[in-house]
C-alpha atoms as a PDB file:
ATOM      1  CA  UNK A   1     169.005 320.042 139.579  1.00  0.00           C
ATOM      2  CA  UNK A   2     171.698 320.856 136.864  1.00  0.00           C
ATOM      3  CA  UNK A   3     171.894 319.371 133.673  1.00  0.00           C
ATOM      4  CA  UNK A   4     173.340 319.713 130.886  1.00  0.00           C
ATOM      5  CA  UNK A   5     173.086 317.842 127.940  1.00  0.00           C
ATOM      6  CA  UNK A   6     174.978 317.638 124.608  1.00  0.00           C
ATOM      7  CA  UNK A   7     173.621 316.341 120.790  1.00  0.00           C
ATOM      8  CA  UNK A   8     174.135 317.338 117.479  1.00  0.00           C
ATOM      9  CA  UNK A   9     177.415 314.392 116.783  1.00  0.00           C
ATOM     10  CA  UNK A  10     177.668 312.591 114.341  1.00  0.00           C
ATOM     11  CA  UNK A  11     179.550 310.783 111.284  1.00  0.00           C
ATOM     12  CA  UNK A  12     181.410 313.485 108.946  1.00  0.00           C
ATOM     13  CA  UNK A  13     183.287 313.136 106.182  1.00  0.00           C
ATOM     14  CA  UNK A  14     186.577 315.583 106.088  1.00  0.00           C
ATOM     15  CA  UNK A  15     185.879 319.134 105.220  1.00  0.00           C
ATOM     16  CA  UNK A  16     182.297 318.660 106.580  1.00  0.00           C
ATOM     17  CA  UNK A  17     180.536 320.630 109.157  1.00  0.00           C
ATOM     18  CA  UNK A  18     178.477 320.189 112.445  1.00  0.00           C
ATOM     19  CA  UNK A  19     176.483 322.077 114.797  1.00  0.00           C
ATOM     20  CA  UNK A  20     176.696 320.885 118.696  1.00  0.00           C
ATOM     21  CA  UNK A  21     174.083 322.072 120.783  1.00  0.00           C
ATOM     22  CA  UNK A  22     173.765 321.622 124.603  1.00  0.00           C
ATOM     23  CA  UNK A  23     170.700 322.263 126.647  1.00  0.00           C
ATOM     24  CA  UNK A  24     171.330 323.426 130.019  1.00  0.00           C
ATOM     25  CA  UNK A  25     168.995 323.153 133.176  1.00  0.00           C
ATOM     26  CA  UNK A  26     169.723 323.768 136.804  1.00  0.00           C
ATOM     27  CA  UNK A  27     171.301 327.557 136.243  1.00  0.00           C
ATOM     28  CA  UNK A  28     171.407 330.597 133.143  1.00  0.00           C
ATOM     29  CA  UNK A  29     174.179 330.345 131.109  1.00  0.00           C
ATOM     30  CA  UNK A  30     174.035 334.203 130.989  1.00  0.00           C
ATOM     31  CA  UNK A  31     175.558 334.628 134.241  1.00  0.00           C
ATOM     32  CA  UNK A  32     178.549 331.732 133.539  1.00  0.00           C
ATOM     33  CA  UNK A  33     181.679 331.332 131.373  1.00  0.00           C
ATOM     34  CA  UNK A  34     180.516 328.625 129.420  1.00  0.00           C
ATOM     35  CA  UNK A  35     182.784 325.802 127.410  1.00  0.00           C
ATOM     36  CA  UNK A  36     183.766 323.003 125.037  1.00  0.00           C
ATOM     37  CA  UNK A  37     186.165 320.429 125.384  1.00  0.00           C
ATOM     38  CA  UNK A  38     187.092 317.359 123.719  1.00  0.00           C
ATOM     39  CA  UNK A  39     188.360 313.820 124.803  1.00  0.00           C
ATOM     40  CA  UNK A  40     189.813 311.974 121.626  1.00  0.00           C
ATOM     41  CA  UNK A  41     190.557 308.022 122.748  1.00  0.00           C
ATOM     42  CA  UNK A  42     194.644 308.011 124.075  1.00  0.00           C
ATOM     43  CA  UNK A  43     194.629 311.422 124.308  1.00  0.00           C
ATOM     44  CA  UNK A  44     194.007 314.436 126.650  1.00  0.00           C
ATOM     45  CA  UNK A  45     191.642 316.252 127.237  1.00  0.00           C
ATOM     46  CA  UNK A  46     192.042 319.486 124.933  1.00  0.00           C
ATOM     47  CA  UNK A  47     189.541 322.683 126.161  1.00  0.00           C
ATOM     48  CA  UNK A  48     188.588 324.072 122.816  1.00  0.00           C
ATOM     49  CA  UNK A  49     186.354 326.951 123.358  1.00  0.00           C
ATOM     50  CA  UNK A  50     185.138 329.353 125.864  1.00  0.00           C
ATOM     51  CA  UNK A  51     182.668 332.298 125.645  1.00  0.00           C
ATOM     52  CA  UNK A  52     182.906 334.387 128.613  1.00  0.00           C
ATOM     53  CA  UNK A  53     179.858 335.912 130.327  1.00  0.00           C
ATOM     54  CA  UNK A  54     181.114 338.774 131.456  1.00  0.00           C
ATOM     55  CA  UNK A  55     182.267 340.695 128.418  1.00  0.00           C
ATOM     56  CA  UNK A  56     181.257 337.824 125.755  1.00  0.00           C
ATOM     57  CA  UNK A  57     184.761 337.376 124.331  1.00  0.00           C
ATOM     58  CA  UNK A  58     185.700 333.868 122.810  1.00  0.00           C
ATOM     59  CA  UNK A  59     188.727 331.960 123.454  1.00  0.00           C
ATOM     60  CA  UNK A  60     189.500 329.099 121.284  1.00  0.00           C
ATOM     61  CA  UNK A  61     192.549 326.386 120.713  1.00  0.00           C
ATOM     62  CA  UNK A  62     194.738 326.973 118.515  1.00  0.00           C
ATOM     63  CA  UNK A  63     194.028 323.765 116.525  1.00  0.00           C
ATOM     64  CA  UNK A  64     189.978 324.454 116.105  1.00  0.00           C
ATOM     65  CA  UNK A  65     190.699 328.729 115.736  1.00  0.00           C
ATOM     66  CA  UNK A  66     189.052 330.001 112.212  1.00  0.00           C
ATOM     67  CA  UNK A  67     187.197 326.228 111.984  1.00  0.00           C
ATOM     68  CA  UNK A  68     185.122 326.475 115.244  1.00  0.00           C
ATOM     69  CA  UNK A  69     182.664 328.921 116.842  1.00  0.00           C
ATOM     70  CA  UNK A  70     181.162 328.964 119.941  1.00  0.00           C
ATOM     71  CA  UNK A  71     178.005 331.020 120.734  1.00  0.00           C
ATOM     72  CA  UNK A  72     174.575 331.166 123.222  1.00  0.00           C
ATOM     73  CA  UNK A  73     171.390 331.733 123.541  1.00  0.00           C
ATOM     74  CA  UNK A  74     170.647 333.174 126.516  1.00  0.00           C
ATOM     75  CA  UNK A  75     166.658 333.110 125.931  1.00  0.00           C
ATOM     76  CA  UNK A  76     166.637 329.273 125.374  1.00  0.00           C
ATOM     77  CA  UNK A  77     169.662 328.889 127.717  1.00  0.00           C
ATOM     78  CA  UNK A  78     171.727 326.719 125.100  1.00  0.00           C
ATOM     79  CA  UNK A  79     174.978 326.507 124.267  1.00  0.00           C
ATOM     80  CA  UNK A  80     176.242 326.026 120.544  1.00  0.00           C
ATOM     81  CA  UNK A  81     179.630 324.688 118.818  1.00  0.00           C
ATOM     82  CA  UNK A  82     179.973 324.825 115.109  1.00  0.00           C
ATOM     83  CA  UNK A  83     182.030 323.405 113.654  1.00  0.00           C
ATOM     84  CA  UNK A  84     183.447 323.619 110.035  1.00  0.00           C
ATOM     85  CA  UNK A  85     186.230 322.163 107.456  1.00  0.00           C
ATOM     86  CA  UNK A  86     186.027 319.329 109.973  1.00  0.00           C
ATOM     87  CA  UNK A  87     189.179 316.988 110.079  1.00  0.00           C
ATOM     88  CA  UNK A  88     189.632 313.674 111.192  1.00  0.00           C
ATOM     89  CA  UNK A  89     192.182 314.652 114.088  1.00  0.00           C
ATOM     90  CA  UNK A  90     188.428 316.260 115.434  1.00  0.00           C
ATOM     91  CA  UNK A  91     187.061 313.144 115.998  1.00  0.00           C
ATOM     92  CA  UNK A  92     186.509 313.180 119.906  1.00  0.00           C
ATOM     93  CA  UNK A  93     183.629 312.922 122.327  1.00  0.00           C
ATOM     94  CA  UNK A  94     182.366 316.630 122.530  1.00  0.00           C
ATOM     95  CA  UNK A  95     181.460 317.866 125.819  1.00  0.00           C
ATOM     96  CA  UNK A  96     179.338 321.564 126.623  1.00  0.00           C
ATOM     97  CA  UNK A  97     180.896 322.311 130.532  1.00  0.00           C
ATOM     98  CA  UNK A  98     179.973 324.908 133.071  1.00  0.00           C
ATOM     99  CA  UNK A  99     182.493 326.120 135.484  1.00  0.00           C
ATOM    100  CA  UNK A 100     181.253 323.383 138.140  1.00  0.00           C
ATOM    101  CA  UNK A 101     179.039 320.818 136.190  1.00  0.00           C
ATOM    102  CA  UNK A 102     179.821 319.262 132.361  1.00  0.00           C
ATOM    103  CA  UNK A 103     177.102 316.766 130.379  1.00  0.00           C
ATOM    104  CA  UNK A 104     178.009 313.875 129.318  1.00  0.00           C
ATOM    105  CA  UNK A 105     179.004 314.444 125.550  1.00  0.00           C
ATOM    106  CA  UNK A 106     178.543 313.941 121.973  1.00  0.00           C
ATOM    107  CA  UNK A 107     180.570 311.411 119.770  1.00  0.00           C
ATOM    108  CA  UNK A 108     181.647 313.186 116.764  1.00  0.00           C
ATOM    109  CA  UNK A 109     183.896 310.861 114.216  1.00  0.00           C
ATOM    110  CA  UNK A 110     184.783 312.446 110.838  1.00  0.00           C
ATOM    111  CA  UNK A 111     186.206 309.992 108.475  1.00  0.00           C
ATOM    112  CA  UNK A 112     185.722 308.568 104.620  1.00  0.00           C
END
């Protein structure tokens, strides 16, 4: 069975940073292009960052590039966001997806 499942969000104040992990179960995240996205309330979905398992190059949004890194571990088969100089246009509900499954996310809120 595949899961994957997200923690690490939390309350922030602007210019603050955060790690997002997601433990995955069910499949190796070696073999996959694994993401982030984000789901802020009244907006879209925005897809934020992707590492890509076949050469292990990065793609990130413009609005999280030079703030936000994604990385792995393929040992421990977990999937990592951090985040830095946090603003509060991040606040969203984080979520670590694989091409067919997605967990069900972390609140992060940064605000005063």
């Amino acid at each position: 069975q595949v899961h994957l499942v997200e923690s690490g969000g939390a309350l922030v104040q602007p210019g603050g940073s955060l790690r997002l992990s997601c433990a995955v179960s069910g499949f190796m995240v070696r073999y996959y292009d694994m993401s982030w996205y984000r789901q802020a309330p009244g907006k879209e979905r925005e897809d934020i960052a992707i590492l890509f398992a076949n050469n292990g190059g990065e793609f990130y949004a413009d609005s999280v590039t030079g703030r936000f890194t994604i990385s792995k571990d393929n040992n421990e088969n977990m999937v990592y966001l951090e985040m830095s100089n946090l603003k509060p246009e991040d606040t969203a509900v984080y979520y670590c997806k694989s091409p067919y499954y997605w967990g069900q996310g972390t609140q992060v809120t940064v605000s005063s």
